[in-house]
Structure formats: C-alpha cells, structure tokens
N, C-alpha and C. Protein backbone atom coordinates (compact mmCIF):
# COMPACT_ATOMS: atom_id res chain seq x y z
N UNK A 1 -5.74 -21.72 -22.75
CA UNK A 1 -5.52 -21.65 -21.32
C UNK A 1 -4.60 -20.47 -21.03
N UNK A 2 -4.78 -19.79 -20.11
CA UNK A 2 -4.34 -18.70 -19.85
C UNK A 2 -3.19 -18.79 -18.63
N UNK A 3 -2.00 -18.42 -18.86
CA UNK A 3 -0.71 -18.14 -17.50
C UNK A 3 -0.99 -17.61 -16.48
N UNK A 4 -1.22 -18.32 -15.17
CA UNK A 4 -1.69 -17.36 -14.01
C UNK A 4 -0.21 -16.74 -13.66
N UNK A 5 -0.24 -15.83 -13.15
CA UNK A 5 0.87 -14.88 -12.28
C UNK A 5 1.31 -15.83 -10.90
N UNK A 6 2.47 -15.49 -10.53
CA UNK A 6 2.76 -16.37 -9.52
C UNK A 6 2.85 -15.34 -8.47
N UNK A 7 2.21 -15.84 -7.28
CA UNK A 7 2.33 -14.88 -6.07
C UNK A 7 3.50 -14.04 -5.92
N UNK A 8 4.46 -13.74 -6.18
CA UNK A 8 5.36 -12.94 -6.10
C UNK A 8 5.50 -11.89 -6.09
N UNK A 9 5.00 -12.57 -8.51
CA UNK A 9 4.49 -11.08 -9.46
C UNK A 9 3.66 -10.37 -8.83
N UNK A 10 1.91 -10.97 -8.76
CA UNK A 10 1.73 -10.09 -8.48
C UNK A 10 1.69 -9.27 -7.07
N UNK A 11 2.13 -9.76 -6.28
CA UNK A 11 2.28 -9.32 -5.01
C UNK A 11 3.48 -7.90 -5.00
N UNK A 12 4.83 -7.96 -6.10
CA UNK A 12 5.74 -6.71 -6.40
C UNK A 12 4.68 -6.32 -7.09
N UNK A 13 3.77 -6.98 -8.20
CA UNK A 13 3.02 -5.87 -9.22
C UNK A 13 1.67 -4.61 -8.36
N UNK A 14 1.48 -5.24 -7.47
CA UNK A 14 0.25 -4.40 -6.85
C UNK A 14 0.89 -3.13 -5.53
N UNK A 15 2.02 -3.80 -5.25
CA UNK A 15 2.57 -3.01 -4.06
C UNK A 15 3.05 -1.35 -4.84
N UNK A 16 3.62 -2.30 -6.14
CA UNK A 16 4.06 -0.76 -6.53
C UNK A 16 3.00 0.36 -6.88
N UNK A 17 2.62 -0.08 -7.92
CA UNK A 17 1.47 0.33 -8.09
C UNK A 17 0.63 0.88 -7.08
N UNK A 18 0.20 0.28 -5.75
CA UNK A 18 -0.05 0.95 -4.45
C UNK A 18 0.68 2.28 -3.93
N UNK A 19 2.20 1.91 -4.17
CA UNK A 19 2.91 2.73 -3.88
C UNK A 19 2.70 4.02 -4.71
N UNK A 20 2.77 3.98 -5.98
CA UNK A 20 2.63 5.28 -6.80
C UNK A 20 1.22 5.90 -6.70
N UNK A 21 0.07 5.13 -6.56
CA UNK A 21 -0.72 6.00 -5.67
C UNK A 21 -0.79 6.97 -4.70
N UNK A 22 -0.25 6.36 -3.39
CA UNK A 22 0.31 7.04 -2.18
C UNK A 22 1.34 7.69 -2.40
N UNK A 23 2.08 7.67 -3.27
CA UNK A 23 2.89 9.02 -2.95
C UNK A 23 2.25 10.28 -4.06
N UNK A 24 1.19 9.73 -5.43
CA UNK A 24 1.12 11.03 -5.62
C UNK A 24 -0.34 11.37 -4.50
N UNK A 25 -1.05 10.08 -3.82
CA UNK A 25 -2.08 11.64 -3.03
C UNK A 25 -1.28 12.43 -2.10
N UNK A 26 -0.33 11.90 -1.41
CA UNK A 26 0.50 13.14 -0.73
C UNK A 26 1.09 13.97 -1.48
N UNK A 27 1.58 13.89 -2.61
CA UNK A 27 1.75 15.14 -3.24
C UNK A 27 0.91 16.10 -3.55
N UNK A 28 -0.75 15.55 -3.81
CA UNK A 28 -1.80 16.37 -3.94
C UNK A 28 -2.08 16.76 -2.68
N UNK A 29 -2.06 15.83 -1.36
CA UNK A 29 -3.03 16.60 -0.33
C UNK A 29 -2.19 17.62 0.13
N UNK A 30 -3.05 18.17 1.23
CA UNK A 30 -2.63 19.32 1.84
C UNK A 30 -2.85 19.27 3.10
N UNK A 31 -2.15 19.37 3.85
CA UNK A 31 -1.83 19.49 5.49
C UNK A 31 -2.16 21.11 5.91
N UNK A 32 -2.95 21.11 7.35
CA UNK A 32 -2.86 22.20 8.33
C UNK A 32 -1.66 22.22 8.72
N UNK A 33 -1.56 22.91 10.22
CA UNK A 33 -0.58 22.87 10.82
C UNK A 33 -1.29 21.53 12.06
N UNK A 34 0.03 21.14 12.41
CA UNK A 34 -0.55 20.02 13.75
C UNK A 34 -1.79 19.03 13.32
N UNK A 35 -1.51 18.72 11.64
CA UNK A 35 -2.33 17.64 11.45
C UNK A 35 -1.67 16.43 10.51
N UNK A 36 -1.83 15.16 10.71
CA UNK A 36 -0.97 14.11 10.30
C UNK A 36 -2.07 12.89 9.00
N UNK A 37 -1.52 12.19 8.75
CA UNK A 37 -2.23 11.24 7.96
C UNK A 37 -2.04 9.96 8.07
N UNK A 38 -2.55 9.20 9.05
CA UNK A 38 -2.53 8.01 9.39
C UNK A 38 -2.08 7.68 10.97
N UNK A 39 -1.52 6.78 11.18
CA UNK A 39 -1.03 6.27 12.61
C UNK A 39 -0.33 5.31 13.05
N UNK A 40 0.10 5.17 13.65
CA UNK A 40 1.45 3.91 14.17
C UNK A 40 2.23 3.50 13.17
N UNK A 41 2.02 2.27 12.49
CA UNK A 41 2.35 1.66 11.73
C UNK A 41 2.34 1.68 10.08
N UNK A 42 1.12 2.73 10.29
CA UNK A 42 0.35 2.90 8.76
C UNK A 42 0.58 4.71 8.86
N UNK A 43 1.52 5.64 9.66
CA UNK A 43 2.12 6.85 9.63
C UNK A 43 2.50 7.49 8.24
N UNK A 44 1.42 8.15 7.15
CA UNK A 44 2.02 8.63 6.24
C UNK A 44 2.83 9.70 6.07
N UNK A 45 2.16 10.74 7.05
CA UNK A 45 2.92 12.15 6.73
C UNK A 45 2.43 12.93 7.92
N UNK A 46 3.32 14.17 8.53
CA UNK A 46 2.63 14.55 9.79
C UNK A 46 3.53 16.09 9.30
N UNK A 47 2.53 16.91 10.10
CA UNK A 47 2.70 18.49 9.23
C UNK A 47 2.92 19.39 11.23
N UNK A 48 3.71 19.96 11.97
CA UNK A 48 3.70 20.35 13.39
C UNK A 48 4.32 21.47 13.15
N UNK A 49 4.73 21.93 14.43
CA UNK A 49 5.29 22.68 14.70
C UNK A 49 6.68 22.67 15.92
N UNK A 50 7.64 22.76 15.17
CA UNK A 50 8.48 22.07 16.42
C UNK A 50 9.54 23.70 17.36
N UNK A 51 9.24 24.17 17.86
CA UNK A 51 9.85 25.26 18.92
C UNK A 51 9.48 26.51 17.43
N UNK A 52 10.46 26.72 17.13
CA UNK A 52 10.03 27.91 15.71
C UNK A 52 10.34 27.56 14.64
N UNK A 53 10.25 26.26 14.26
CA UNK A 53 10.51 25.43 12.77
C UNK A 53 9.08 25.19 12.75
N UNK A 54 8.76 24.80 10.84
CA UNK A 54 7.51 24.30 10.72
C UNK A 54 8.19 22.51 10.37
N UNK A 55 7.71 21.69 10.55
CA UNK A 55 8.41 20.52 9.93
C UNK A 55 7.29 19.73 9.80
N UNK A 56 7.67 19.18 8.35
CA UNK A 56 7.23 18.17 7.23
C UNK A 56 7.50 16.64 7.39
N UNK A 57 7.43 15.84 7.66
CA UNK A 57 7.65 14.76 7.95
C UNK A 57 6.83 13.41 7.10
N UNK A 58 7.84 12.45 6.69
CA UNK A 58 7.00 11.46 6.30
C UNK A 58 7.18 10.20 6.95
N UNK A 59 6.47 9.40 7.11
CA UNK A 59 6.06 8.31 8.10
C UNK A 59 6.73 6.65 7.42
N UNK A 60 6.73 5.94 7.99
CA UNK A 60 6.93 4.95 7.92
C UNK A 60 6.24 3.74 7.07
N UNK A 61 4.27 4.80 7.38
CA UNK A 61 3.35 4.37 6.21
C UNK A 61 3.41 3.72 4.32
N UNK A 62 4.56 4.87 4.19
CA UNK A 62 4.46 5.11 2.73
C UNK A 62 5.19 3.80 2.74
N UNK A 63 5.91 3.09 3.37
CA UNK A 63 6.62 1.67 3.03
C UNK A 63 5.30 0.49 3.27
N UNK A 64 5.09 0.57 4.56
CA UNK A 64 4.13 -0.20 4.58
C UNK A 64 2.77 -0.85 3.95
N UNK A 65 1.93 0.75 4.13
CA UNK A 65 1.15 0.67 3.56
C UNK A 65 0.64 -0.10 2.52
N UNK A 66 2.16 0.12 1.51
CA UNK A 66 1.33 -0.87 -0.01
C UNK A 66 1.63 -2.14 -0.19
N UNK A 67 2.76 -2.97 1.52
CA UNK A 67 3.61 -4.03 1.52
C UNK A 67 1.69 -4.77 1.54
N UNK A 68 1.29 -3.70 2.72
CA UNK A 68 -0.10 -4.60 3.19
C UNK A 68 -0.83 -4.86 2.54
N UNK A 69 -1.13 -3.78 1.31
CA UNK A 69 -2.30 -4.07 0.47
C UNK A 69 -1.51 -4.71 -0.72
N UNK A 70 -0.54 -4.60 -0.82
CA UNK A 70 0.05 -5.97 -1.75
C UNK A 70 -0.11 -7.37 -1.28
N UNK A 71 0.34 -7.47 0.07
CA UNK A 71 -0.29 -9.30 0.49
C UNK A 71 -1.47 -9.41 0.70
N UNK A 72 -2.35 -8.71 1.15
CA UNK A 72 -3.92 -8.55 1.41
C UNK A 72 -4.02 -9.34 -0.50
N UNK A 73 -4.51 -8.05 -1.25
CA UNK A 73 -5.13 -8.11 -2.65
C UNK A 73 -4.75 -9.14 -3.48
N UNK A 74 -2.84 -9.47 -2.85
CA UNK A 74 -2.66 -10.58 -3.92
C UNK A 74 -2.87 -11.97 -3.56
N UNK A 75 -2.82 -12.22 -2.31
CA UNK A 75 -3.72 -13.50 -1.25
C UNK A 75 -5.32 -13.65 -1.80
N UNK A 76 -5.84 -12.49 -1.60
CA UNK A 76 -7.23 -13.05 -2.21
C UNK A 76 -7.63 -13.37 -3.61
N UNK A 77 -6.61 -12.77 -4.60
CA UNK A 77 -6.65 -12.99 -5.73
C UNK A 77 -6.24 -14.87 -6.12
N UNK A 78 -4.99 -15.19 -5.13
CA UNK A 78 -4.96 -16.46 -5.11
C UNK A 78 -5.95 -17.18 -4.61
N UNK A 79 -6.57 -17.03 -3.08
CA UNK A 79 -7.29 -17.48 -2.99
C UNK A 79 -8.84 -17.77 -3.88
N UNK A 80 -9.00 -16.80 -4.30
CA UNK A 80 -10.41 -16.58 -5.85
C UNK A 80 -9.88 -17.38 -7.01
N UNK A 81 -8.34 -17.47 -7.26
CA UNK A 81 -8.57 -18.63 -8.71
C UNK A 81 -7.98 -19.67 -8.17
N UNK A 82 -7.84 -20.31 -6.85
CA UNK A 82 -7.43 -21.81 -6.10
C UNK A 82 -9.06 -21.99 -6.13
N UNK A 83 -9.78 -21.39 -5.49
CA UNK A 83 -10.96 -22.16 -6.16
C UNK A 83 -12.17 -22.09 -7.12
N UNK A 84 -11.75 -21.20 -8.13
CA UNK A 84 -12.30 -21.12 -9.15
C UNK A 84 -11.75 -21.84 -9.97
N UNK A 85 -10.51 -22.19 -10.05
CA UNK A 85 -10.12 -23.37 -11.48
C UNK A 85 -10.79 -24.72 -11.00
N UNK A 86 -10.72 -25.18 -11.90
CA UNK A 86 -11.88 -26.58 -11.52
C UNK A 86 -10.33 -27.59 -11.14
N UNK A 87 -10.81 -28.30 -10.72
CA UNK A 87 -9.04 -29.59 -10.66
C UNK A 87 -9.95 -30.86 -11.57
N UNK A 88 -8.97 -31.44 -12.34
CA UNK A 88 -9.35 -32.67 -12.96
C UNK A 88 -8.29 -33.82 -12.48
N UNK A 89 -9.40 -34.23 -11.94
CA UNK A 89 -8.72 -36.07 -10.82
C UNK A 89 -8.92 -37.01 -11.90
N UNK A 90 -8.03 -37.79 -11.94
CA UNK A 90 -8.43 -39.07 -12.89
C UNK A 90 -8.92 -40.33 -12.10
C-alpha cells in the first residue's frame, strides 16, 4: 500500500514547482515596448514607457499564479484518489 501525500504537501509541492516555471519563462520571454503578460490578478510582467524612462515591471501574477494552479491541480488530484480508492465497510 502506498502513502498518499496530504493536501498541504502537495499543494507547497506543485505551487513551487509552478513557480520555477514562471519565473524561468519570463526570464526567457521577451517583451516589446507597451506590451504586458497577463492581467488583473494573474499580472505577470508589463514592459512601457513612462515620460523618458523605459520600465520593467513585475506583476502580482508571479505570486498568484502558481497559489492557483497549486489549489486547482492539488484539489483534483484529491478529488481523483477520494474516489478511486475503493472504501471497505464491514
């Protein structure tokens, strides 16, 4: 019989992991000028022009982002072995 993970684990285990994704594709991508990556809540990175500065900015996203797909992925993962283990009633 095998140790399931307790929602917690993997819920820190996937966020991070999410996380080190997202920060290296922003290290790979590449921004125009006056173009951003994402929106509101999910705000990764935004590239403008502010009077005669160029400014770089990162968003609020990079926190979020992997909080979400950490409770998303690790909810359904619970939900998939709550009812895939069989229960034995006596």
């Amino acid at each position: 019989m095998t140790k399931s993970l307790s929602f917690s684990n993997l819920f820190v285990s996937i966020s991070v992991i999410s996380l080190f994704a997202i920060m290296v594709y922003l290290n790979v991508s590449t921004l125009e000028l006056n173009e951003t990556i994402g929106s509101g809540l999910f705000y990764l990175r935004g590239y403008y022009e502010d009077g005669n500065m160029i400014v770089t900015e990162q968003g609020i996203g990079v926190i979020t982002l992997p909080l979400a797909i950490g409770l998303v992925a690790s909810t359904l993962i619970k939900v998939v072995q709550h009812y895939k283990t069989p229960s034995f009633t006596n």
